[in-house]
Protein backbone atom coordinates (compact mmCIF):
# COMPACT_ATOMS: atom_id res chain seq x y z
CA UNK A 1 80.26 73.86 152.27
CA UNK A 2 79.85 77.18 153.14
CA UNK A 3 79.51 80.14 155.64
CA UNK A 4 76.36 79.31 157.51
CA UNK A 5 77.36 81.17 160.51
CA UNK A 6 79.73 83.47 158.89
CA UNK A 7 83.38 84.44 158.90
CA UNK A 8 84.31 85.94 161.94
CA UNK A 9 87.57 87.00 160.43
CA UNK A 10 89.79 87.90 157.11
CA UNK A 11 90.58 85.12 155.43
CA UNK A 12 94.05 83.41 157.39
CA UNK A 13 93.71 85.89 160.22
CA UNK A 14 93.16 83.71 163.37
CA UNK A 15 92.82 85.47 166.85
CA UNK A 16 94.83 83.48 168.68
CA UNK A 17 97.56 82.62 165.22
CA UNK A 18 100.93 85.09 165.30
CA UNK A 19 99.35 88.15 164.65
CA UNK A 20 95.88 87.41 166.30
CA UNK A 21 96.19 91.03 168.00
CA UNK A 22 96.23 92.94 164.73
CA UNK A 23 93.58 90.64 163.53
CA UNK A 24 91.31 91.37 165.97
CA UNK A 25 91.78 95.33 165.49
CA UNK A 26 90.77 94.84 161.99
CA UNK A 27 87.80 92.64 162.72
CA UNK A 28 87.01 95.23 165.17
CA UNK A 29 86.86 98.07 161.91
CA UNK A 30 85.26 95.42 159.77
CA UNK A 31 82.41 94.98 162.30
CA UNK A 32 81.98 98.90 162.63
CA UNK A 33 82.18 99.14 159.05
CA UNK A 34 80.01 96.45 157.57
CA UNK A 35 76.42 96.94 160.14
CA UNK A 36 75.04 99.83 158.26
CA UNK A 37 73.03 99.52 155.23
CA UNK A 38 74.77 101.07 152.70
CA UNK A 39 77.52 98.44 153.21
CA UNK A 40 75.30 95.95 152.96
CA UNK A 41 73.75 96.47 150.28
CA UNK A 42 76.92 97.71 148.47
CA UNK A 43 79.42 94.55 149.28
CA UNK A 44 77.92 91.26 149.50
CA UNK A 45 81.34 90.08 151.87
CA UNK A 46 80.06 92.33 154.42
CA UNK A 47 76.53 89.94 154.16
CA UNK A 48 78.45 87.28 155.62
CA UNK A 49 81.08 89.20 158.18
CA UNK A 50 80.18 87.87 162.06
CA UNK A 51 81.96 88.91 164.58
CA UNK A 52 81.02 87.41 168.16
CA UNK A 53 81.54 90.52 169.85
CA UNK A 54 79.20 92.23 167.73
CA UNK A 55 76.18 90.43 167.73
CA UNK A 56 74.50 91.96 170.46
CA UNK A 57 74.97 95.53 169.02
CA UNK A 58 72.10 97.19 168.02
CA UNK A 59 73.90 98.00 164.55
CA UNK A 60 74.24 94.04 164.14
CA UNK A 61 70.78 93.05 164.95
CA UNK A 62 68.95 95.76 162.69
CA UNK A 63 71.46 95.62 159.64
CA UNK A 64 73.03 92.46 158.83
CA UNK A 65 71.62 89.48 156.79
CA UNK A 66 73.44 87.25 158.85
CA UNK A 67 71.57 88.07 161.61
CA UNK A 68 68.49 87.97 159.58
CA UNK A 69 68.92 84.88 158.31
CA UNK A 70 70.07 83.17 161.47
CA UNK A 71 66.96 84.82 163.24
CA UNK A 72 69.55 86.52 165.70
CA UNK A 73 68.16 89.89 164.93
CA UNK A 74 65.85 92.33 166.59
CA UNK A 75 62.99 90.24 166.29
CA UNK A 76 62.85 86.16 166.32
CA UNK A 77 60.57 85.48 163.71
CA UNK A 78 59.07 81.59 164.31
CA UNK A 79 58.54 81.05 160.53
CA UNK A 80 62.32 80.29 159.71
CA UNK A 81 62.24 77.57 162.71
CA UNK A 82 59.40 76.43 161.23
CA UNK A 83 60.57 76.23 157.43
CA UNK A 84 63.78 74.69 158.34
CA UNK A 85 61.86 72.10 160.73
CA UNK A 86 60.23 71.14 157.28
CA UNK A 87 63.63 69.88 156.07
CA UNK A 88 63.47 65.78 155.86
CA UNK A 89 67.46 65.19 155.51
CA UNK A 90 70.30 68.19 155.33
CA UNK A 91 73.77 67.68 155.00
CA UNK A 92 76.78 70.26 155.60
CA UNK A 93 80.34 69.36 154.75
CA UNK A 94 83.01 71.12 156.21
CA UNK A 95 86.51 71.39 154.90
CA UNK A 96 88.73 70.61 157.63
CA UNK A 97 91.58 72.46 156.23
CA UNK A 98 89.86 75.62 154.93
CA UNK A 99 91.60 78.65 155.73
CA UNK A 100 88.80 81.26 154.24
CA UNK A 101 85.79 80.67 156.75
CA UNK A 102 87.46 81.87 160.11
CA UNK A 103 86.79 79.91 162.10
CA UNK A 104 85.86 76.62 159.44
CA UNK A 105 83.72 75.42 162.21
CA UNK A 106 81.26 78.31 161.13
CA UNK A 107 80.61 75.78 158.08
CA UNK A 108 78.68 73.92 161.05
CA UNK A 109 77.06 76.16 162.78
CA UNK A 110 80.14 76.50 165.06
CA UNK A 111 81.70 80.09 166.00
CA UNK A 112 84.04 82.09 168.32
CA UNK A 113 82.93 82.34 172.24
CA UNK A 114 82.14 85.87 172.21
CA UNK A 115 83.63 85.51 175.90
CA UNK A 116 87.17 85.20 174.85
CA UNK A 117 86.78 85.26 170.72
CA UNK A 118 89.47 82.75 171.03
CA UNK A 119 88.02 79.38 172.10
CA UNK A 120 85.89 77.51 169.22
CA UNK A 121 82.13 76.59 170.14
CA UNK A 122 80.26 73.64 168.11
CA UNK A 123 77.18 73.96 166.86
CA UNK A 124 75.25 72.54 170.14
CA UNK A 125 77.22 74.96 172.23
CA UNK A 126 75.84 78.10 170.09
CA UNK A 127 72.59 80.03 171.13
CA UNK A 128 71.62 78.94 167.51
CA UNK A 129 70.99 75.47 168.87
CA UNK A 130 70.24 76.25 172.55
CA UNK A 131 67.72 78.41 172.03
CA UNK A 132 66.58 76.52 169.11
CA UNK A 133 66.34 79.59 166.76
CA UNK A 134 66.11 77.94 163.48
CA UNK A 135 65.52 74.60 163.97
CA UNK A 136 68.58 72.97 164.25
C-alpha cells in the first residue's frame, strides 16, 4: 500500500479528530510551503503532500509531482491514461487502520472533498475517476 493520492495531512492529524482546527492551519503552511520547486526537489515528503484545497492553485498544478503524476496538473497529458490502460490486472491494498496516509482512503484513490475537507470521497467519487484522467 501506499500514497497514490497523497497525504492530505501530518501523520494522526485528522480535520475533523480533536484538534482538526490546528491541523488544518498547518496543512494550510504545508501546502504554501511544499508547491515551489526548491521544496520539491529538496524533501521528497513534500512529493507526496495533497491538500484538497490546493489543487486548483496555480502553485499546485505547475510544481508538485503529485499533480504530475496524477495528470491533475497544468496540462492533461493522454499518454499516462494510456500507459495505465495497458495494465492487465492491478491490485492496491489498503490498511484499514493506518494512521500515516491522512486520509488511508488516499491508498485507493480516495481523498478529502475539497468542499468541506472533512467528508471522505472514494475513488469513483474523485475527478481522478470521473474525468477518467489516468485510466482508472
Amino acid at each position: 500500500h501506499g500514497p497514490v493520492a497523497g497525504g492530505a495531512s501530518l501523520p494522526h492529524c485528522y480535520p475533523d479528530g480533536k484538534v482538526g482546527s490546528i491541523c488544518q492551519s498547518i496543512n494550510d503552511v504545508l501546502a504554501k510551503l511544499a508547491y515551489n520547486q526548491k521544496m520539491q526537489d529538496f524533501l521528497f515528503q513534500a512529493d507526496y503532500f495533497r491538500a484538497v484545497d490546493f489543487v486548483d492553485s496555480a502553485s499546485y498544478k505547475s510544481y508538485s509531482q503529485m499533480a504530475a503524476w496524477n495528470n491533475e496538473g497544468d496540462s492533461v497529458s493522454a499518454s499516462i491514461n494510456a500507459n495505465f490502460a495497458k495494465t492487465n490486472k492491478f491490485a492496491m491494498i489498503k490498511a484499514n487502520e493506518d494512521t500515516v496516509v491522512v486520509p488511508r482512503e488516499g491508498e485507493w484513490w480516495g481523498q478529502y472533498d475539497a468542499a468541506d475537507g472533512v467528508t471522505v470521497l472514494n475513488m469513483k467519487e474523485t475527478a481522478w475517476y470521473k474525468d477518467d484522467l489516468f485510466g482508472l
